[in-house]
Protein backbone atom coordinates (compact mmCIF):
# COMPACT_ATOMS: atom_id res chain seq x y z
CA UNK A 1 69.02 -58.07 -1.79
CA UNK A 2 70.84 -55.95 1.16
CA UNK A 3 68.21 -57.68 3.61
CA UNK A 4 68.93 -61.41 2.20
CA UNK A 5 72.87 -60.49 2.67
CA UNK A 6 72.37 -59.20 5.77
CA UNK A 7 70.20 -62.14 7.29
CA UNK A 8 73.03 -64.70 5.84
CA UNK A 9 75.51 -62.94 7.70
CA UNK A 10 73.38 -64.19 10.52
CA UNK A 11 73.76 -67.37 9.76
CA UNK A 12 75.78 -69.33 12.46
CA UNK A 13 77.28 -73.38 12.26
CA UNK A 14 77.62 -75.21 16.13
CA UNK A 15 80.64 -75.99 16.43
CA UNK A 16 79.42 -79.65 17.39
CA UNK A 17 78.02 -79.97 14.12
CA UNK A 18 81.29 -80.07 11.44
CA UNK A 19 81.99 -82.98 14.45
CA UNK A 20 78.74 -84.45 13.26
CA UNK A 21 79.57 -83.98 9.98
CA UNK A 22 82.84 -85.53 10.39
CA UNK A 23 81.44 -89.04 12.38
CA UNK A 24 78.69 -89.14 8.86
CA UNK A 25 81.48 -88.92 6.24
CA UNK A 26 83.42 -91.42 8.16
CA UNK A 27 80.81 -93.70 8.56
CA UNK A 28 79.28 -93.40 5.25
CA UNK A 29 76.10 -91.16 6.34
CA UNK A 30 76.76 -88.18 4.87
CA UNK A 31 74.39 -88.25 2.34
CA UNK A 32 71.33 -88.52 5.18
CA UNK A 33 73.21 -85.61 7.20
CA UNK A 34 73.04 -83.39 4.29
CA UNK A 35 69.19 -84.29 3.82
CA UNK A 36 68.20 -83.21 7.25
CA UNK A 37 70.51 -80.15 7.32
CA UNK A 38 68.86 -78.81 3.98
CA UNK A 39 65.51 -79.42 5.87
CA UNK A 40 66.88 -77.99 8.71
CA UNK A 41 68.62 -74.53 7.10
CA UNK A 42 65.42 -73.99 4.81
CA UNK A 43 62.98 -74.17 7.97
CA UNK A 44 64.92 -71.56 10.04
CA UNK A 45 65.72 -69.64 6.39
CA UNK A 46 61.73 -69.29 6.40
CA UNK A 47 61.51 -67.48 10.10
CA UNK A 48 64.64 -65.63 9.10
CA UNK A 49 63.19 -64.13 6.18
CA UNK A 50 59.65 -63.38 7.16
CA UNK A 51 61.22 -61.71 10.21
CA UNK A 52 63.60 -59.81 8.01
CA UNK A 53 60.34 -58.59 5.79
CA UNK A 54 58.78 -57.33 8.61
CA UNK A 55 61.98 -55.78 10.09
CA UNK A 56 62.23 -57.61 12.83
CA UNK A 57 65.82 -57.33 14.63
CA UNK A 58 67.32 -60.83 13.95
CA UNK A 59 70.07 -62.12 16.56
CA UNK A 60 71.32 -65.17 14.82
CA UNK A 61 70.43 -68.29 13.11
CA UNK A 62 72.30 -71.52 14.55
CA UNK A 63 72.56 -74.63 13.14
CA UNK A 64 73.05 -77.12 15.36
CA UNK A 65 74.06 -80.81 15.57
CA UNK A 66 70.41 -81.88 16.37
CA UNK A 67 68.32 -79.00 14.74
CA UNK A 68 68.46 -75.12 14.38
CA UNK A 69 67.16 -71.60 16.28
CA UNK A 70 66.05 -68.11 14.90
CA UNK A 71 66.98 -66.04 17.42
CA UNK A 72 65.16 -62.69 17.46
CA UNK A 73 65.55 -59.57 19.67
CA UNK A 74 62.24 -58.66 19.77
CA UNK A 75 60.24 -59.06 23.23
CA UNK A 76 56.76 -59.72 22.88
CA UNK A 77 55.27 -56.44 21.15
CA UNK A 78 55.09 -57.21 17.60
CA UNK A 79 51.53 -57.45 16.43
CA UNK A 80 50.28 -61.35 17.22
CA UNK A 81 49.77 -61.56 13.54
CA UNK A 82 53.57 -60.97 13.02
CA UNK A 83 54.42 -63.46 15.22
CA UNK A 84 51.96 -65.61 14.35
CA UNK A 85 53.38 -64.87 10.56
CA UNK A 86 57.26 -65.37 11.24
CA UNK A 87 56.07 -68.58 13.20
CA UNK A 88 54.25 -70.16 10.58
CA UNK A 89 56.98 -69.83 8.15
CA UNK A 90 59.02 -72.50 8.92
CA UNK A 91 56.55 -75.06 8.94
CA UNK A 92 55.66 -74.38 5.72
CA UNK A 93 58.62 -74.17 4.00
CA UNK A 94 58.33 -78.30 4.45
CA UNK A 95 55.38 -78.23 1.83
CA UNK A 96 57.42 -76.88 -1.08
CA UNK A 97 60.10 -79.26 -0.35
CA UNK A 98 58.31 -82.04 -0.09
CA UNK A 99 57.18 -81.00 -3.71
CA UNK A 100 60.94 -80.12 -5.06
CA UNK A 101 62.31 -83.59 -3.51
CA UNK A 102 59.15 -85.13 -5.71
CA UNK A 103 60.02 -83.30 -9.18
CA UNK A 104 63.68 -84.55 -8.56
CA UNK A 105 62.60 -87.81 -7.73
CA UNK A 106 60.10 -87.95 -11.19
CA UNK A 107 63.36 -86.81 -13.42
CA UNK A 108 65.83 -89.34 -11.54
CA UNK A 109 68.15 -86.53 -9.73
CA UNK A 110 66.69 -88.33 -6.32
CA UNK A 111 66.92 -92.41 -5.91
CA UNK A 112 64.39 -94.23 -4.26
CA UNK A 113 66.06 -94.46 -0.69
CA UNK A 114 66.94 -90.94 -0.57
CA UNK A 115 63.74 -89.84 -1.24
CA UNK A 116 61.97 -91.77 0.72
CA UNK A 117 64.63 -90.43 3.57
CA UNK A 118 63.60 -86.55 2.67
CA UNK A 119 59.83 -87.66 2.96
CA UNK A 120 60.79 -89.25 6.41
CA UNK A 121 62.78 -86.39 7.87
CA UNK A 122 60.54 -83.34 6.59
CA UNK A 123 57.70 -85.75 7.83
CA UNK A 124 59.74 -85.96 11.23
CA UNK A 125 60.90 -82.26 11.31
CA UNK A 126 57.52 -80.76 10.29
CA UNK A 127 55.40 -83.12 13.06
CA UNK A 128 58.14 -82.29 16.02
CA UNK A 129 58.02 -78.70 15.78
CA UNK A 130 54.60 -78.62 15.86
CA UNK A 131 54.57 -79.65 19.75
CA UNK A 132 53.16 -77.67 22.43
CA UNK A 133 56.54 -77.15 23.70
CA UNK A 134 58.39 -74.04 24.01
CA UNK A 135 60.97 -72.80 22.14
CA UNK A 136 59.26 -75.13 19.19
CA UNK A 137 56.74 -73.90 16.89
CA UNK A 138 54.04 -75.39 18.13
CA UNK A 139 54.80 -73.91 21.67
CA UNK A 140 55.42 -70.27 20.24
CA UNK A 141 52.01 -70.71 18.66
CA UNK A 142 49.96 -71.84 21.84
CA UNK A 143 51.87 -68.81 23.84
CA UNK A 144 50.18 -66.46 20.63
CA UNK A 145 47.41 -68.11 21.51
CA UNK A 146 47.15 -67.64 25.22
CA UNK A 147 48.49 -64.14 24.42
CA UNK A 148 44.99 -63.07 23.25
CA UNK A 149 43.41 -63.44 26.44
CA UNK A 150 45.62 -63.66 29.13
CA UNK A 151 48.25 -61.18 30.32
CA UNK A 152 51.92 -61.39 29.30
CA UNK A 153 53.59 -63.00 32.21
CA UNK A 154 50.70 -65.30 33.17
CA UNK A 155 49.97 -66.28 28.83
CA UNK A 156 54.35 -66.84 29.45
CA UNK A 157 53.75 -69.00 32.27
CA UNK A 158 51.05 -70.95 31.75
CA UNK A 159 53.28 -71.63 27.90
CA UNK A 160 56.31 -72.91 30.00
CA UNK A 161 53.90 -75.38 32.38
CA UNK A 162 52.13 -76.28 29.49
CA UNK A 163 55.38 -77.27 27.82
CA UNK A 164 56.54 -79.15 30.67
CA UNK A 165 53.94 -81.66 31.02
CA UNK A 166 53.76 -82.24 27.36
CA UNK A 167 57.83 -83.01 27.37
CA UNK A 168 57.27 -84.97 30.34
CA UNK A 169 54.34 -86.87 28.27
CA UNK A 170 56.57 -87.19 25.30
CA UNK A 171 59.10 -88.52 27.21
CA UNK A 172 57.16 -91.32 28.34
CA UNK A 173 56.35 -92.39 25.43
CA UNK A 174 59.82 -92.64 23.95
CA UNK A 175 60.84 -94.47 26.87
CA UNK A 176 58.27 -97.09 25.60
CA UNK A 177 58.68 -97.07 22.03
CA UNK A 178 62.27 -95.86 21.48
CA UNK A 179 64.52 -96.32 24.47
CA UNK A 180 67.94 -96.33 23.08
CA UNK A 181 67.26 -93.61 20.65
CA UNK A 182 70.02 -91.50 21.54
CA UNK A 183 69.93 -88.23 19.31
CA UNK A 184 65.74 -88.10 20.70
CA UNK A 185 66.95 -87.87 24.30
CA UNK A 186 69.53 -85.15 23.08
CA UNK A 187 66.93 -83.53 21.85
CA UNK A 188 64.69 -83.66 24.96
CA UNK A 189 67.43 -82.69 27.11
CA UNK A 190 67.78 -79.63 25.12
CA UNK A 191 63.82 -78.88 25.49
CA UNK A 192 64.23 -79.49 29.39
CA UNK A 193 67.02 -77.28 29.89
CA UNK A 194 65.67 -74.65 27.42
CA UNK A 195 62.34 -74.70 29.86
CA UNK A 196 64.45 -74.74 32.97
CA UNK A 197 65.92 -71.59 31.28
CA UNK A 198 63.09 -69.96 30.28
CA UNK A 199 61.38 -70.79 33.86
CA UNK A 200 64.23 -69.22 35.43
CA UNK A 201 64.50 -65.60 33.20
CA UNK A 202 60.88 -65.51 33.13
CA UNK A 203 60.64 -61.96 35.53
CA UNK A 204 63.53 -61.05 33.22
CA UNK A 205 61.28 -61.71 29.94
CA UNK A 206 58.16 -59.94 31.44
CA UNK A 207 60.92 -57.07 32.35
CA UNK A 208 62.48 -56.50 28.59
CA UNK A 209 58.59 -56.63 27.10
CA UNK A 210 57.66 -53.86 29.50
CA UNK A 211 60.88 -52.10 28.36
CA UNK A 212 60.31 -52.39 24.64
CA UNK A 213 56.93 -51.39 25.19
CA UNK A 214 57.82 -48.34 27.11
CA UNK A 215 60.75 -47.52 24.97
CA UNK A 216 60.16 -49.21 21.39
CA UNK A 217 57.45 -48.47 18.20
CA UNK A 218 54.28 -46.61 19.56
CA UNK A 219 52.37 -47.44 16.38
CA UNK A 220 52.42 -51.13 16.84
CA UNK A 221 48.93 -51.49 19.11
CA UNK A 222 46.08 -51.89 17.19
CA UNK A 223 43.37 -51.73 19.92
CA UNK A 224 42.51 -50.24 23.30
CA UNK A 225 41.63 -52.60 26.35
CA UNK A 226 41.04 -50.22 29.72
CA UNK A 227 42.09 -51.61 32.64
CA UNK A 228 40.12 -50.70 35.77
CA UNK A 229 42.38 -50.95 38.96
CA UNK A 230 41.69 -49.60 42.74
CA UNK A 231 44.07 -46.83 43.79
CA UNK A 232 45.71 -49.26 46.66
CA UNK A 233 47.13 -51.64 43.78
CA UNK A 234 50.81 -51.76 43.35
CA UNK A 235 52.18 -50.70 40.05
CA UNK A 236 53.56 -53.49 39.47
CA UNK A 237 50.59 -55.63 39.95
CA UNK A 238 48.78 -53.24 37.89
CA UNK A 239 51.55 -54.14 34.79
CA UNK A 240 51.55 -57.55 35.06
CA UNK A 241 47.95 -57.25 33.85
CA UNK A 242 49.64 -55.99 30.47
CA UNK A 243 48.17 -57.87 27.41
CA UNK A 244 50.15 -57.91 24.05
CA UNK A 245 48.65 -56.38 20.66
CA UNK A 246 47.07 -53.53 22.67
CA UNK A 247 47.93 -50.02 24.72
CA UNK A 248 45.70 -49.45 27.83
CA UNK A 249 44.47 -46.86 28.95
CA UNK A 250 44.35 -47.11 33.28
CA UNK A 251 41.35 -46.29 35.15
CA UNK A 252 41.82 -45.86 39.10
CA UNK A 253 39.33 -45.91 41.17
CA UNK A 254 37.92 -45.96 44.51
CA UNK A 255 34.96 -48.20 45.61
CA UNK A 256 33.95 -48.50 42.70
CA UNK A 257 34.24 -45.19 41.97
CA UNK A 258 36.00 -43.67 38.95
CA UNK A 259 39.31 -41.44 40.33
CA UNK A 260 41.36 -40.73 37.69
CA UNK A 261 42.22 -42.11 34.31
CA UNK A 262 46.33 -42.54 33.24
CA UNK A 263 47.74 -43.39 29.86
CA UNK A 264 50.00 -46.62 30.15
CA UNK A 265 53.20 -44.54 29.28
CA UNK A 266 52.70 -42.92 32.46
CA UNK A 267 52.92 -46.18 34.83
CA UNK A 268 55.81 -47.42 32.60
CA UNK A 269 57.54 -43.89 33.29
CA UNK A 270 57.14 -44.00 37.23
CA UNK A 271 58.43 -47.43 37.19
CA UNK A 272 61.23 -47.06 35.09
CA UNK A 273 62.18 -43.51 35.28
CA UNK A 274 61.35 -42.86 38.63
CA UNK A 275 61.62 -46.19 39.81
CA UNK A 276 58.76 -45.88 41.99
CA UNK A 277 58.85 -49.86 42.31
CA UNK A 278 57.12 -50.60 45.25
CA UNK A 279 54.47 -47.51 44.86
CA UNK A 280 50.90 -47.67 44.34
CA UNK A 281 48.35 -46.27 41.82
CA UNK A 282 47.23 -43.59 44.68
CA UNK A 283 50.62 -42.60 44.79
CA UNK A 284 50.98 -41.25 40.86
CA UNK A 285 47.71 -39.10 40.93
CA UNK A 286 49.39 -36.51 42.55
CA UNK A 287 52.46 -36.46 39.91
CA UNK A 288 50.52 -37.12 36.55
């Protein structure tokens, strides 16, 4: 109870929106507004409360005038499972609604043209933030995805380029089939400053998961990955090889050659702490 309390004191209205909501009641669309809002609130609810079950820290939730955000203060060292979890929970929240707005439908609580509406906009809602565009839900999930692999800052990257050409795509095809659709290029202008955003705090976001990882849970890394580097490597070449969901343990060597073997808490120390930026692996064997 003290966790669903706390998470709706999270819970914050745009501004913009009670203008929204004024321009609906005064020109008899309220009824539609409060349709997609329910859809809306219920969709971020669901990443809200399968953060809050898994502790997550949880910024805010905003509802805006075209949509809503679950803003977390994590950085990119929860488990990919997590993520994956807290994701995946607001698309699904569309299923049971879909199957409430039928029930009330069945018993007459829903007319015909409202429910057909609620189909429509969960329809909409559900298909739209499954995109492969970043901050959506289908862009969070392709950046879990490239997580696997890839290292954090490149998986982050390639997310954000990825992204671009898809909004670029989408775009283009609204400019064909729905030109004058103003509340869609609201929305894309959103995405496109969002990615300009994102494009531009990127070092930042690489920066604040190296943090957390140096500073946050030590239990969250399920496997090991080594990571074999030559002694001449910058450290921070050597972190941006940093993969999520795992600690690594760093092997130096020297033509081939193994030198010496660190534990990951020990670069993040002399980069931090001792703010050996600019050093190089050879550099540490003599301290650690």
């Amino acid at each position: 109870m003290n966790k669903m309390l706390e998470l709706f004191s999270k819970i914050h209205i745009h501004p913009l929106l009670w203008v929204v909501v004024a321009l609906s009641v005064l020109t008899g669309h309220f009824y539609e507004l409060l349709l997609l809002l329910i859809i809306v609130f219920v969709h971020e609810l669901g990443h809200g409360v399968a953060a809050s079950y898994f502790s997550w820290r949880i910024k805010k939730i905003t509802l805006l005038p075209f949509g809503g955000v679950a803003e977390m203060d994590e950085h990119g060292n929860r488990p990919l499972r997590e993520e994956a979890i807290v994701v995946l929970s607001g698309p699904v929240q569309h299923i049971w609604l879909v199957a409430v707005a039928y029930l009330l439908h069945q018993v007459g609580l829903l007319d015909d043209h409202l429910f057909s509406m609620f189909l429509q906009y969960n329809v909409m809602i559900f298909l739209f933030n499954l995109l492969p565009i970043w901050p959506l839900d289908g862009g969070k999930l392709i950046f879990l995805w490239l997580s696997i692999k890839k290292p954090f800052p490149k998986a982050f990257r390639q997310t954000l380029l990825l992204s671009f050409y898809v909004l670029l795509l989408f775009s283009a095809v609204i400019m064909v089939t729905e030109p004058l659709n103003l509340n869609v290029w609201i929305i894309i202008s959103f995405l496109l400053f969002s990615l300009y955003y994102e494009w531009k705090q990127r070092r930042y976001v690489f920066v604040r998961f190296l943090l957390e990882r140096y500073y946050g849970k030590k239990d969250t890394f399920g496997t090991l990955i080594p990571l074999k580097v030559e002694e001449d490597e910058l450290i921070i070449h050597v972190l941006e090889k940093f993969q999520r969901g795992c600690k690594h343990p760093i092997i130096i060597e020297n033509d081939g050659q193994e030198k010496s073997l660190l534990d990951e808490n020990e670069l993040l120390h002399a980069y931090f702490a001792d703010k050996l930026l600019m050093a190089r692996m050879k550099d540490l064997l003599y301290q650690y």
